[in-house]
N, C-alpha and C. Protein backbone atom coordinates (compact mmCIF):
# COMPACT_ATOMS: atom_id res chain seq x y z
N UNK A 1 0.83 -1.20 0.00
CA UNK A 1 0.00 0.00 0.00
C UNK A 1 0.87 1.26 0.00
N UNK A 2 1.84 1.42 1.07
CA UNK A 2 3.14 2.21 0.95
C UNK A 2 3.72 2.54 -0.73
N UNK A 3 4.45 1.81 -0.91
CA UNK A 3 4.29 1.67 -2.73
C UNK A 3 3.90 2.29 -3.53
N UNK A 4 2.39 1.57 -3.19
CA UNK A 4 1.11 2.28 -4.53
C UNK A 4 1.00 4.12 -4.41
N UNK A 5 0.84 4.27 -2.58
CA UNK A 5 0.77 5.57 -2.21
C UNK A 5 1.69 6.68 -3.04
N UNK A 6 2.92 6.11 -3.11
CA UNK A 6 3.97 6.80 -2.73
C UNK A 6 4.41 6.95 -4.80
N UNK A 7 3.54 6.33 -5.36
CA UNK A 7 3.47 6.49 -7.29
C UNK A 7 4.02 5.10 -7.97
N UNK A 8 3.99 4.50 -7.39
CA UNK A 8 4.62 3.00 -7.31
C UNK A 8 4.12 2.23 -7.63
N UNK A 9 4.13 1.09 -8.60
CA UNK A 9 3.33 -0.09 -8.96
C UNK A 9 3.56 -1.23 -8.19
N UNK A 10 2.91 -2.29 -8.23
CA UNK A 10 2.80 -3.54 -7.66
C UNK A 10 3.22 -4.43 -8.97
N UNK A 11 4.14 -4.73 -8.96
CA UNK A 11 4.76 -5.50 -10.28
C UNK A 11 4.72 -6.99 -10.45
N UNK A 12 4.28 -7.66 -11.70
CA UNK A 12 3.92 -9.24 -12.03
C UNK A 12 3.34 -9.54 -11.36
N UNK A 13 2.00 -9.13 -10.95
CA UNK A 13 0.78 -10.09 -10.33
C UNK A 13 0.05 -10.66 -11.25
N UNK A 14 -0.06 -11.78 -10.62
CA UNK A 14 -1.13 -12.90 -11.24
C UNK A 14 -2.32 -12.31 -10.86
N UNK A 15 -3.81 -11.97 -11.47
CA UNK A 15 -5.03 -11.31 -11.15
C UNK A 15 -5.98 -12.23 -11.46
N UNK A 16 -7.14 -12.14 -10.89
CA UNK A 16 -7.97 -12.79 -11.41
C UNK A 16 -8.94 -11.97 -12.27
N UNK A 17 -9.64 -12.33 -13.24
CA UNK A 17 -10.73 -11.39 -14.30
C UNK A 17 -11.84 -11.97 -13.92
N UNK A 18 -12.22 -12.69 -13.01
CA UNK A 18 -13.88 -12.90 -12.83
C UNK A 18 -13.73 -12.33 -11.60
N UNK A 19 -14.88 -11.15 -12.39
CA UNK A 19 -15.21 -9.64 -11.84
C UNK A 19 -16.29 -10.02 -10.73
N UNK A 20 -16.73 -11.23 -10.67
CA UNK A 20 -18.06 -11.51 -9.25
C UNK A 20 -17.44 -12.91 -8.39
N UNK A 21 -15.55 -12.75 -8.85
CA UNK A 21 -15.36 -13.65 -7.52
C UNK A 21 -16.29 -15.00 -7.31
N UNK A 22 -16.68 -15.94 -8.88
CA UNK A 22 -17.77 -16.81 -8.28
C UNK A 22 -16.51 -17.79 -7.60
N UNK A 23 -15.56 -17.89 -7.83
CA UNK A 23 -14.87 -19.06 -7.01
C UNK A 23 -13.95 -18.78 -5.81
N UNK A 24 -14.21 -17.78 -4.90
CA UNK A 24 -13.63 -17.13 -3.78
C UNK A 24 -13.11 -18.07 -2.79
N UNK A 25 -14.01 -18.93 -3.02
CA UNK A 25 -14.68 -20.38 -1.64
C UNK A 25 -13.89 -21.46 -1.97
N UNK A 26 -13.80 -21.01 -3.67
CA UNK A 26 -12.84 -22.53 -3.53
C UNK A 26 -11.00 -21.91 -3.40
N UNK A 27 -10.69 -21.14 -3.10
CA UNK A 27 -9.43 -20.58 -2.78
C UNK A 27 -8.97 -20.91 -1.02
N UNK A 28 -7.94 -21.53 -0.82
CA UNK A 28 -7.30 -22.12 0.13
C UNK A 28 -6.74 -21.56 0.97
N UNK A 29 -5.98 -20.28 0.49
CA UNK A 29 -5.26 -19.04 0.93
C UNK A 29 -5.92 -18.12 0.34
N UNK A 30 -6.40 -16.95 1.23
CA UNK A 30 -6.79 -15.30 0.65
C UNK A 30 -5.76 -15.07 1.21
N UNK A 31 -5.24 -14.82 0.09
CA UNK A 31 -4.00 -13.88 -0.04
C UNK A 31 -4.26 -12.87 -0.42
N UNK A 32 -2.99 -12.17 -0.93
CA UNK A 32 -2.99 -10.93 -1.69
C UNK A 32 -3.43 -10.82 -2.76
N UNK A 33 -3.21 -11.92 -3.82
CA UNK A 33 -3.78 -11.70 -4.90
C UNK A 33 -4.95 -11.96 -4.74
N UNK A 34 -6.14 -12.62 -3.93
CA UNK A 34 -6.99 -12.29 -3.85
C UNK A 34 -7.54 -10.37 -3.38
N UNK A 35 -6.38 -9.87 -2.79
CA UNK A 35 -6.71 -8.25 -2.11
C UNK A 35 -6.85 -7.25 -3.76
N UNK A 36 -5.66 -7.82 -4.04
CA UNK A 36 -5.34 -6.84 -5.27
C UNK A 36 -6.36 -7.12 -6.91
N UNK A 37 -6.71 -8.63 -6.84
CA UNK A 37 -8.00 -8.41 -7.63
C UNK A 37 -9.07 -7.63 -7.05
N UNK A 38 -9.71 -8.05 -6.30
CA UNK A 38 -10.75 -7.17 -5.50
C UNK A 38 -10.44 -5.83 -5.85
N UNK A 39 -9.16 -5.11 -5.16
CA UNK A 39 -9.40 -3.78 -5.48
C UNK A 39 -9.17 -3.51 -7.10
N UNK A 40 -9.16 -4.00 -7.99
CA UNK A 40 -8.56 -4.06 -9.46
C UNK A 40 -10.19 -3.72 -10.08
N UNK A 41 -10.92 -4.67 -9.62
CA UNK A 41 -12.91 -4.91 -10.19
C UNK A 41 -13.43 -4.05 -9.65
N UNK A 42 -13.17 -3.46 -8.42
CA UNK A 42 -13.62 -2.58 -7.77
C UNK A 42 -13.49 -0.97 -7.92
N UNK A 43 -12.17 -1.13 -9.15
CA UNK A 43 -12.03 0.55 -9.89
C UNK A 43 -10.90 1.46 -8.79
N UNK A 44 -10.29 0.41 -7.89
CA UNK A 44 -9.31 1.11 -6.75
C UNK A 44 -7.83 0.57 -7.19
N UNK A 45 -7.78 0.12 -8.31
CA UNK A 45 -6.74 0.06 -8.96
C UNK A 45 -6.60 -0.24 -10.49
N UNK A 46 -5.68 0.31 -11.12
CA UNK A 46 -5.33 0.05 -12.98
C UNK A 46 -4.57 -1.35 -13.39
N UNK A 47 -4.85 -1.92 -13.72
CA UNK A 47 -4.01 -3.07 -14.37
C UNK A 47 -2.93 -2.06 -15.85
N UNK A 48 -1.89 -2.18 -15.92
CA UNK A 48 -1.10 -1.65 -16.69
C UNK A 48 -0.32 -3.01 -17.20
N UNK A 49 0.52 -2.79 -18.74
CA UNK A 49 1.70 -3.75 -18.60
C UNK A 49 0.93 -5.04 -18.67
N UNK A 50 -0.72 -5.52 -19.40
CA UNK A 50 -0.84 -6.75 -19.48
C UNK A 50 -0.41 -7.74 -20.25
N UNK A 51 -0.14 -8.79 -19.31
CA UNK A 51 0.31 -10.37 -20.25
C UNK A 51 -0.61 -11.20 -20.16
N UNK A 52 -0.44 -12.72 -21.06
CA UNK A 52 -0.88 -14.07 -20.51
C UNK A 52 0.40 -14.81 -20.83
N UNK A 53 0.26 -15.89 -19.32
CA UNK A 53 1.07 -16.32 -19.52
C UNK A 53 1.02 -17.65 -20.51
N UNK A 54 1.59 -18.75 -20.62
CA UNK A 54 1.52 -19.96 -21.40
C UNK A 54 0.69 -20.77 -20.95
N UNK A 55 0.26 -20.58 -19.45
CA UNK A 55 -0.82 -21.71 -18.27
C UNK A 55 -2.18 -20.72 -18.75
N UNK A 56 -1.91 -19.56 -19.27
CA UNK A 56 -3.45 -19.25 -19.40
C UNK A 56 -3.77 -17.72 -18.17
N UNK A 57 -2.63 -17.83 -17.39
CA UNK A 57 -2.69 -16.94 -16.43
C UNK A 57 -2.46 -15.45 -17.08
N UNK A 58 -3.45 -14.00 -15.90
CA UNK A 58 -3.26 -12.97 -16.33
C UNK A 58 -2.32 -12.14 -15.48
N UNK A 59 -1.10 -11.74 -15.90
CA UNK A 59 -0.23 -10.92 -14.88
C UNK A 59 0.00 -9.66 -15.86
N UNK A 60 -0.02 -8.61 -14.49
CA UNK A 60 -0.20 -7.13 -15.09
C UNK A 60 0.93 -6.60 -14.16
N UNK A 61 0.76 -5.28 -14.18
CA UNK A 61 1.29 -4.67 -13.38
C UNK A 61 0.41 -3.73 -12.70
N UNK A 62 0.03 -2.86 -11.13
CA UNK A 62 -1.15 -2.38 -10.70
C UNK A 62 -1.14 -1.26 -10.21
N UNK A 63 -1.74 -0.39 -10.16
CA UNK A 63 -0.78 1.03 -10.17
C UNK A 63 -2.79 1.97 -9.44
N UNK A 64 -2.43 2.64 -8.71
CA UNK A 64 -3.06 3.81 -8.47
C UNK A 64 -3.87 4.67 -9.88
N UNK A 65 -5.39 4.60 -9.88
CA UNK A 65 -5.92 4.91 -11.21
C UNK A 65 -5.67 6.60 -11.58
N UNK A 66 -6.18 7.19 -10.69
CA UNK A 66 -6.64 8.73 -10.64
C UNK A 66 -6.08 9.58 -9.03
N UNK A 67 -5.74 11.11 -9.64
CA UNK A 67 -5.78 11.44 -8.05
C UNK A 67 -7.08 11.08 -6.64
N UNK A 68 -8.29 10.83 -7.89
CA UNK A 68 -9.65 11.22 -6.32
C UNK A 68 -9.06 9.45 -5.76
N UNK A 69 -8.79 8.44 -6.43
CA UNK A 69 -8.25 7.68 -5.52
C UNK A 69 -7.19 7.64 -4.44
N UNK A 70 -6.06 8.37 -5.04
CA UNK A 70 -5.10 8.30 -4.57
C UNK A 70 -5.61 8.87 -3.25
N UNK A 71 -6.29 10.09 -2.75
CA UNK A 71 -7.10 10.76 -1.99
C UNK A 71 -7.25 9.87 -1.00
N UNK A 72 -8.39 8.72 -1.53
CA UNK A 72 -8.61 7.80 -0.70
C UNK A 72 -8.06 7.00 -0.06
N UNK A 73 -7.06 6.56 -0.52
CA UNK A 73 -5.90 5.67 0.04
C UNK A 73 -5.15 6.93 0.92
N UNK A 74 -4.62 7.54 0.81
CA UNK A 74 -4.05 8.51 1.36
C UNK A 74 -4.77 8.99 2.79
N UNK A 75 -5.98 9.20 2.62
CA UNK A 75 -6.72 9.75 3.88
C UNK A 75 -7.57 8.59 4.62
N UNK A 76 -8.26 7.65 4.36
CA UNK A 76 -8.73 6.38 4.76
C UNK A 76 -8.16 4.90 4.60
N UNK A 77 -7.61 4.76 3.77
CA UNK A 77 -7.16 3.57 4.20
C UNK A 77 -5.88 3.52 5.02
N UNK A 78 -4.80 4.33 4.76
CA UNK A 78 -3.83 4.67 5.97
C UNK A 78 -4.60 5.07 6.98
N UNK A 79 -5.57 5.18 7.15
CA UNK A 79 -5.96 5.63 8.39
C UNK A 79 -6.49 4.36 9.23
N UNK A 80 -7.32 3.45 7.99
CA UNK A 80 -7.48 2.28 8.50
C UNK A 80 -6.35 1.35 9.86
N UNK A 81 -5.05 1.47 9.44
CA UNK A 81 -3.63 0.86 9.80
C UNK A 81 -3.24 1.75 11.01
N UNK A 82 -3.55 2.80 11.21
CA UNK A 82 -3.12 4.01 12.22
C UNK A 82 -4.40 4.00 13.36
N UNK A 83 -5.24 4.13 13.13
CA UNK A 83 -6.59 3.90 13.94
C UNK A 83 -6.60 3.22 15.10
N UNK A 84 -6.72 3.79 16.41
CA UNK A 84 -6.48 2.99 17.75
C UNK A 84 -8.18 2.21 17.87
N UNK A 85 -9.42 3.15 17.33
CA UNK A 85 -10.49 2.92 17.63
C UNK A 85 -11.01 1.44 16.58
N UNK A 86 -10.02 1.15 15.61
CA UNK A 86 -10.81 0.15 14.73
C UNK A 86 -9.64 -1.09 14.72
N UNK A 87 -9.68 -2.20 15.93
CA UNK A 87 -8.59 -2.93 16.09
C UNK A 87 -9.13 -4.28 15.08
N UNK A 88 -8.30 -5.11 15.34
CA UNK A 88 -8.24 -6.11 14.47
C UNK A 88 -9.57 -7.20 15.46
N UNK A 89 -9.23 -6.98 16.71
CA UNK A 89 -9.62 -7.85 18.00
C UNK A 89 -11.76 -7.32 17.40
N UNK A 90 -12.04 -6.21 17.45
CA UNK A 90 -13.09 -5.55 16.91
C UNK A 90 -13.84 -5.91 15.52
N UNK A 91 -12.88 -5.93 14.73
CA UNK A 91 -13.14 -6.42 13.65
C UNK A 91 -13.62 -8.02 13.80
N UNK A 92 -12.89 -8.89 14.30
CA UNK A 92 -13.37 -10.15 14.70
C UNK A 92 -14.73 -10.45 15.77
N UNK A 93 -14.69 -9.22 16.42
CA UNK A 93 -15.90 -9.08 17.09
C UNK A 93 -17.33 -9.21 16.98
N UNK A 94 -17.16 -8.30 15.32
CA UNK A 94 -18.25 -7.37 14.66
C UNK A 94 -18.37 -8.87 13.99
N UNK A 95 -17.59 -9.13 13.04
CA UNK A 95 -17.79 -10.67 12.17
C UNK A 95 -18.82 -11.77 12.96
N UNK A 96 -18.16 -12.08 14.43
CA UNK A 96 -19.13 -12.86 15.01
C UNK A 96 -20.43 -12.66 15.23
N UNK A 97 -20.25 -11.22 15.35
CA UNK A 97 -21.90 -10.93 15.81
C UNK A 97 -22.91 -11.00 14.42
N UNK A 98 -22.01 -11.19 13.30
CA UNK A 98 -22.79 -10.90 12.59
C UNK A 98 -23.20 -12.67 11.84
N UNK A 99 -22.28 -13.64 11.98
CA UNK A 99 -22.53 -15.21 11.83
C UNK A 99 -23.28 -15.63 12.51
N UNK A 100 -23.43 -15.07 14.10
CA UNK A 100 -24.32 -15.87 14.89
C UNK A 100 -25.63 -15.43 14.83
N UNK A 101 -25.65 -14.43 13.91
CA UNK A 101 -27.54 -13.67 14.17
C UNK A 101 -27.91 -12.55 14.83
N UNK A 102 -26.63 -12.29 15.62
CA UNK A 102 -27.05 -10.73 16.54
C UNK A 102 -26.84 -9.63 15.82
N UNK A 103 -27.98 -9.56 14.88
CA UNK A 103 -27.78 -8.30 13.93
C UNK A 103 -27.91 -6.61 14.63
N UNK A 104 -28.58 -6.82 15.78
CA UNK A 104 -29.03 -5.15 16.03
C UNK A 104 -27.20 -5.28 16.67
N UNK A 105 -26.37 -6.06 16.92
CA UNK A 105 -25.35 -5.59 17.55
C UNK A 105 -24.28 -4.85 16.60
N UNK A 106 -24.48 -6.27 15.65
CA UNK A 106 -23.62 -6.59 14.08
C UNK A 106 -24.17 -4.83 13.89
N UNK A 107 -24.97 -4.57 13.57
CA UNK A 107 -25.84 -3.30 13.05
C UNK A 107 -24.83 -1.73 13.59
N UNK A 108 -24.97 -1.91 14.68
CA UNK A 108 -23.97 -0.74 15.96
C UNK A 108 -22.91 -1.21 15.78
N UNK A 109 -22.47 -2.07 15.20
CA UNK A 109 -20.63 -2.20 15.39
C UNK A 109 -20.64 -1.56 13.88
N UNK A 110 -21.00 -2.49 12.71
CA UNK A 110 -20.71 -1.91 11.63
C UNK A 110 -20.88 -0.48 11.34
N UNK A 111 -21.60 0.33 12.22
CA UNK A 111 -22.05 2.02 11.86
C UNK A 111 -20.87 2.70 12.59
N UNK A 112 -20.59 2.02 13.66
CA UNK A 112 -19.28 2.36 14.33
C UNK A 112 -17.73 2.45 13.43
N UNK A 113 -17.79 1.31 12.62
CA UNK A 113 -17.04 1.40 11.78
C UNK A 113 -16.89 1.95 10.86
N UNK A 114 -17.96 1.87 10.21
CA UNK A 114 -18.01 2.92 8.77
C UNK A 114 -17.62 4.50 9.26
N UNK A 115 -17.69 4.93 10.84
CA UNK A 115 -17.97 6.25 10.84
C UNK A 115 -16.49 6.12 11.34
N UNK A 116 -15.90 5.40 11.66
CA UNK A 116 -14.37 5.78 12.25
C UNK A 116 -13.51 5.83 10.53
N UNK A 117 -14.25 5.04 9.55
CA UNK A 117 -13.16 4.70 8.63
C UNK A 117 -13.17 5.11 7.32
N UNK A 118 -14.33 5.75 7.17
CA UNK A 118 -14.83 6.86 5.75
C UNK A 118 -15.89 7.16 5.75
N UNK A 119 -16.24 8.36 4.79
CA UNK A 119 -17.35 9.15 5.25
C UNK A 119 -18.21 8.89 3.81
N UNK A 120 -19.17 9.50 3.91
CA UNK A 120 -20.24 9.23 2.32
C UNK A 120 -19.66 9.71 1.49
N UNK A 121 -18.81 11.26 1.35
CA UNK A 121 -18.14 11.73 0.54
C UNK A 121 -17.28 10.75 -0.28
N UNK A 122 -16.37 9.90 0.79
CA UNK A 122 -15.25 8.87 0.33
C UNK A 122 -16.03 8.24 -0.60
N UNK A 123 -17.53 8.01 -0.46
CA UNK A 123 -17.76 6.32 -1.18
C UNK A 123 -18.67 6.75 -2.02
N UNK A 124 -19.39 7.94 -2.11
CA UNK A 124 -20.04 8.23 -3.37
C UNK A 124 -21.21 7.82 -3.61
N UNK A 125 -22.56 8.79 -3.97
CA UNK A 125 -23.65 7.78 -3.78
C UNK A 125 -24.16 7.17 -5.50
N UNK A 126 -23.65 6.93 -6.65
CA UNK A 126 -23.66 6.40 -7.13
C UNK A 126 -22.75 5.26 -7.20
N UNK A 127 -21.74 4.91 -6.75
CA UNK A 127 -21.13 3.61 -6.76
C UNK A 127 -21.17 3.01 -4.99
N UNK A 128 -22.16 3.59 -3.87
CA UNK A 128 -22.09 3.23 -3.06
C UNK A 128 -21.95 1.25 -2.66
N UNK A 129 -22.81 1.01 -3.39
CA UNK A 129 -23.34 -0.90 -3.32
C UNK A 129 -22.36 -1.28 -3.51
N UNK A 130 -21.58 -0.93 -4.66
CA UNK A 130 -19.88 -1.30 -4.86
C UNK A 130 -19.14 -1.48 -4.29
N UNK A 131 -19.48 -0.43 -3.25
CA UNK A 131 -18.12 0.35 -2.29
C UNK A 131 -18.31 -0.60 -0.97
N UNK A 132 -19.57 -0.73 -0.77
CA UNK A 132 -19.94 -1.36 0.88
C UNK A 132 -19.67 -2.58 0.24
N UNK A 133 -19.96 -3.63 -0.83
CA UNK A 133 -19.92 -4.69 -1.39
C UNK A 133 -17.89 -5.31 -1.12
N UNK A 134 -17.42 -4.30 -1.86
CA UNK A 134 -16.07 -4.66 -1.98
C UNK A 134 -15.27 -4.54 -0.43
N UNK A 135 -16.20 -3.51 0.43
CA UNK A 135 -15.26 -3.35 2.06
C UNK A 135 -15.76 -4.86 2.77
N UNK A 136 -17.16 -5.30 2.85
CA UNK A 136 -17.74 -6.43 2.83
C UNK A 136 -16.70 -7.58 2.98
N UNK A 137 -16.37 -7.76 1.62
CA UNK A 137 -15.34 -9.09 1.13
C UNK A 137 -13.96 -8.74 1.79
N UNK A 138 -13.75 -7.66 1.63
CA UNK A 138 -12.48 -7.39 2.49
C UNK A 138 -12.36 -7.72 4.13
N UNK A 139 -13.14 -7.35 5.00
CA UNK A 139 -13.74 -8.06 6.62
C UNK A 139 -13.51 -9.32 6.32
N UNK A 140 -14.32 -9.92 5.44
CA UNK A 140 -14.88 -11.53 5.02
C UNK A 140 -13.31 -12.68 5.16
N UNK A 141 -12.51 -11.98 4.89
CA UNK A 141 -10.91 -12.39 5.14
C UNK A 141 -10.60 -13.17 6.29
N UNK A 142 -11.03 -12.14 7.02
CA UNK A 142 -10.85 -12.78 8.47
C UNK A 142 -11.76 -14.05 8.91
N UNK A 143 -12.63 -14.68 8.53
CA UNK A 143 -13.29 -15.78 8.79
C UNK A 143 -13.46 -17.13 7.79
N UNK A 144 -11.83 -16.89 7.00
CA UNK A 144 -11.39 -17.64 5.63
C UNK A 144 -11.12 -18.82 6.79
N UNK A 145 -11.91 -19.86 6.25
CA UNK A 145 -11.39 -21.40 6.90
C UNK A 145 -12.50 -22.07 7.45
N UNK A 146 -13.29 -21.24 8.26
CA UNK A 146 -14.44 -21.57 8.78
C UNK A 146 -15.73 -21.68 8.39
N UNK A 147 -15.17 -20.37 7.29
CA UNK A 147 -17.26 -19.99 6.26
C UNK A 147 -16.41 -20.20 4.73
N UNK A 148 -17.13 -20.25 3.69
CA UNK A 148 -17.32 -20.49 2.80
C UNK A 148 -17.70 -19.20 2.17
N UNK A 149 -17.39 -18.06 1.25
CA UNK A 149 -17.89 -16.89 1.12
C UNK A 149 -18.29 -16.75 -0.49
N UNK A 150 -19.30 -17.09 -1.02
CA UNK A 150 -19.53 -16.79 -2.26
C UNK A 150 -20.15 -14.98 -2.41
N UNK A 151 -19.56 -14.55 -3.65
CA UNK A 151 -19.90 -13.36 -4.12
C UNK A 151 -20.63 -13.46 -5.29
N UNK A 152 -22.13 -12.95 -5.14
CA UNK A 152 -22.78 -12.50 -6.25
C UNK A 152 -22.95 -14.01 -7.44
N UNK A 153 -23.39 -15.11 -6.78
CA UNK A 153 -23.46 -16.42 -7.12
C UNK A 153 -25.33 -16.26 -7.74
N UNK A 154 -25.93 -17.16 -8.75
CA UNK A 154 -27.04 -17.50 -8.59
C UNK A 154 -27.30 -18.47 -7.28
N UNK A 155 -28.56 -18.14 -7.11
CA UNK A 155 -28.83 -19.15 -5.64
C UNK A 155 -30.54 -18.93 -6.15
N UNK A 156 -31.47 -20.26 -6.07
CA UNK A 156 -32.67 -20.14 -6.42
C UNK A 156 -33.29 -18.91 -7.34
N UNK A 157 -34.21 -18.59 -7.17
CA UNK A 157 -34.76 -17.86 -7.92
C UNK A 157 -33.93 -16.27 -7.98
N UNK A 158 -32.99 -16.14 -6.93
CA UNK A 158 -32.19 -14.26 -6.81
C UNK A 158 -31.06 -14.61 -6.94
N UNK A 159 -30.49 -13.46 -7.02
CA UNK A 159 -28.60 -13.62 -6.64
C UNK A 159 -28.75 -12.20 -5.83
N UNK A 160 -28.13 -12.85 -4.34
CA UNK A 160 -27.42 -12.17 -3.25
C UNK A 160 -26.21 -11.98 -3.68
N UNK A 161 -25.54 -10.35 -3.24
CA UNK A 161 -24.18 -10.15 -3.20
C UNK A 161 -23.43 -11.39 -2.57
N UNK A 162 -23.73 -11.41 -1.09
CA UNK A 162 -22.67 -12.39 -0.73
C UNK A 162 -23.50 -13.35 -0.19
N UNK A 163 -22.81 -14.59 0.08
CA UNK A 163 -23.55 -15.79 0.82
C UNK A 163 -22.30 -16.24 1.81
N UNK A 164 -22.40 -16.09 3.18
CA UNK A 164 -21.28 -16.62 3.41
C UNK A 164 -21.76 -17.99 4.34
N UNK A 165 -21.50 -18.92 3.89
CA UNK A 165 -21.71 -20.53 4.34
C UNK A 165 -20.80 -21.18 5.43
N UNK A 166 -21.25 -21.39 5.88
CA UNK A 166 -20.45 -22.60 7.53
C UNK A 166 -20.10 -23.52 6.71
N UNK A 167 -19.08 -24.19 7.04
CA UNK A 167 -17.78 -25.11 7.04
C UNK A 167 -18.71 -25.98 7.73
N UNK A 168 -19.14 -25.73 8.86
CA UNK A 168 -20.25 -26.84 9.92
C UNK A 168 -21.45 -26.27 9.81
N UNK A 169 -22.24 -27.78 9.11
CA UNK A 169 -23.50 -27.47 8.97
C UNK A 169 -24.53 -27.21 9.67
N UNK A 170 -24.38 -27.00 11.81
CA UNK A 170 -25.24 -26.49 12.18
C UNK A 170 -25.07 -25.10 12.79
N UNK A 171 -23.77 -24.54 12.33
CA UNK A 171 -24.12 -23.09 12.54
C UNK A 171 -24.98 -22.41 11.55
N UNK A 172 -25.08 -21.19 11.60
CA UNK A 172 -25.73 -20.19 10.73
C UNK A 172 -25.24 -19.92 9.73
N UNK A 173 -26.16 -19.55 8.42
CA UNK A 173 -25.07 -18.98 7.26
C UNK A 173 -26.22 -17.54 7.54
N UNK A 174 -25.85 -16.89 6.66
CA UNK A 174 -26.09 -15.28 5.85
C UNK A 174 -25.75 -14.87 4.52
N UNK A 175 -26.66 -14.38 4.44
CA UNK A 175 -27.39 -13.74 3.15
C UNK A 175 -27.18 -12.34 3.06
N UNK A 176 -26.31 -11.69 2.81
CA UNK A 176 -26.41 -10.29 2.43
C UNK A 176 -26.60 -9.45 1.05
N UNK A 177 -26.95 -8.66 1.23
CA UNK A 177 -27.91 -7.79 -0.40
C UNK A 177 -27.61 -6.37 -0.01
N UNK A 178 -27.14 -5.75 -0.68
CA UNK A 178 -26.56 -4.18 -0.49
C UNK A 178 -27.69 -3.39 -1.62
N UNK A 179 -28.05 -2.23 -0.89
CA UNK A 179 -29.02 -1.49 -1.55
C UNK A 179 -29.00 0.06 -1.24
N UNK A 180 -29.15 1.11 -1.81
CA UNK A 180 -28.71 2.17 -1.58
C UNK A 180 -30.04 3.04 -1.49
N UNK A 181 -30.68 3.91 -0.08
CA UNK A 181 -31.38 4.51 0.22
C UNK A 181 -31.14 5.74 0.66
N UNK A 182 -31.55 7.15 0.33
CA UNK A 182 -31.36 8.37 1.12
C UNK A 182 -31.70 8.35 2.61
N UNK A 183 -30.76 8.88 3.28
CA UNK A 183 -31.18 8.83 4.75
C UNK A 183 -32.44 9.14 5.00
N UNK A 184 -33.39 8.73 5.92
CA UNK A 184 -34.64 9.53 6.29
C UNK A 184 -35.70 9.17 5.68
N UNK A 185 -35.49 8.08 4.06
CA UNK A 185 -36.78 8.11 3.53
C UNK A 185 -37.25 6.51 3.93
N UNK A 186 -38.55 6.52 5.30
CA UNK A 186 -38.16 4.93 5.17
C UNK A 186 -39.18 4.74 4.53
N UNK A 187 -39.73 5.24 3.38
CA UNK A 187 -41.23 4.27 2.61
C UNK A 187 -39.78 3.81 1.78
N UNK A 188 -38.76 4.38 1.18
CA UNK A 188 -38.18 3.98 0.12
C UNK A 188 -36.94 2.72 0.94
N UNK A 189 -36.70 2.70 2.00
CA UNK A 189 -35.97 2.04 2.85
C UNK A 189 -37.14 0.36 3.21
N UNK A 190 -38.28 0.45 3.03
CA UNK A 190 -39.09 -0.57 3.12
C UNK A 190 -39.23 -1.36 1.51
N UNK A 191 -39.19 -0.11 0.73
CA UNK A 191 -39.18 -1.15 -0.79
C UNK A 191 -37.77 -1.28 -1.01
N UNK A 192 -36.98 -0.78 -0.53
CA UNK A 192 -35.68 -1.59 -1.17
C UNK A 192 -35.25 -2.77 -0.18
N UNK A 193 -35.58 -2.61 0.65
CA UNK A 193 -35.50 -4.17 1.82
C UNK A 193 -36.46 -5.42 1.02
N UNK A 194 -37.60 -4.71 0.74
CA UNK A 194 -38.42 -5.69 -0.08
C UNK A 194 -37.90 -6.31 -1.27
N UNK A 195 -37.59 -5.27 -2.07
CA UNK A 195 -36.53 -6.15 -3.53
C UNK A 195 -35.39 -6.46 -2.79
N UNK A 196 -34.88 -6.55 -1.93
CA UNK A 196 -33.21 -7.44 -1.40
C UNK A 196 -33.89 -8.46 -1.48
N UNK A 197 -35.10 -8.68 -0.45
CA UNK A 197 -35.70 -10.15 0.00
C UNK A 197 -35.89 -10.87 -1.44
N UNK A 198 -36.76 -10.40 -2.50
CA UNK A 198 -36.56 -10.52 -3.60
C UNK A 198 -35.53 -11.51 -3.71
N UNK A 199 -34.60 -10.71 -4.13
CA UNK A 199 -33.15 -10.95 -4.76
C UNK A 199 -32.74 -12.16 -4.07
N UNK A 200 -32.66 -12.42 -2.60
CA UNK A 200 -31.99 -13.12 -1.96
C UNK A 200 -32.84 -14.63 -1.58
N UNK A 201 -33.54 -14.64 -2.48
CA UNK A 201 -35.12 -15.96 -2.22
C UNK A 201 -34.39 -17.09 -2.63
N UNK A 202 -35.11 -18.00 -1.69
CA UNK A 202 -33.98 -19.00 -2.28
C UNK A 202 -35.58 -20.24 -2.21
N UNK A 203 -35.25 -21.05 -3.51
CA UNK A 203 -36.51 -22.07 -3.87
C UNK A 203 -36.27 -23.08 -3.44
């Protein structure tokens, strides 16, 4: 991240080009190149310098797109790493509460977070779903081994953004659906909950 900040590319990465992550779950290690695709689909980084290799593989080189990004990295995500109020211990916190079902908690931790770690300005309200979608999968890291995390998969009759599935079949899974509402309006906050449910139906 230092690197990228500082005008610097990330040189010969292997990337992935499926832009909805359908095979996230079957990956053994989230690694980096899982970080650096993500931010690549997500428009928070340029692929420059593309190859294929002879196996079929795509390696580029990854570079910082525009200044309003650079912005962002610069003022929030270093801030992410510097932040006494948003620990790692927290982050694992918020995850649980949110596997086991305690959503009004899951609910107050995640608002807690979003407000320590970027503001609406940062995320824009036309690419917002994007933005919460791609920070989403990024958390989702931390519970690699245990859940199963599909992105933006068909599932019965909808496709949910994410599905993240238990490893053991009698915990809980979740269903999440990102949808973008103006503060304050809840007739329009009741129909877009309604088309998530929609979306996320499973036959």
């Amino acid at each position: 991240m230092q690197a990228l900040i500082e005008g610097g590319e990330i040189k010969d990465e292997i990337i992935d080009t499926d832009t909805n992550f359908r095979d996230i779950q079957k990956k053994k290690i989230i690694g980096k190149e899982v970080l650096w695709s993500l931010l690549l689909v997500s428009g928070y980084l340029k692929a420059v310098n593309i190859r294929h290799t002879e196996y079929g593989d795509t390696v580029c080189n990854l570079k910082i797109p525009n200044k309003e990004i650079l912005k962002l990295y610069r003022d929030i995500i270093s801030g992410w790493f510097e932040s006494e109020e948003v620990t790692s211990d927290k982050i694992k916190e918020l995850l649980k509460e949110l596997v086991e079902g305690d959503i009004e908690k899951f609910k107050a931790g995640f608002q807690y977070l979003v407000n320590k770690t970027f503001s609406y300005f940062d995320v824009g309200e036309n690419s917002a779903e994007n933005f919460y979608h791609a920070f989403i999968l990024g958390l989702l890291v931390n519970i690699e081994g245990k859940y199963k995390v599909k992105s933006n998969r068909e599932s019965g009759d909808g496709r949910p953004d994410v599905m993240i599935i238990p490893e053991d079949g009698t915990k809980k899974g979740v269903v999440m659906e990102f949808k973008t509402v103006r503060s304050g309006d809840e007739q329009a906050l009741e129909a877009k909950a309604d088309e998530a449910l929609e979306q996320t139906f499973f036959s």
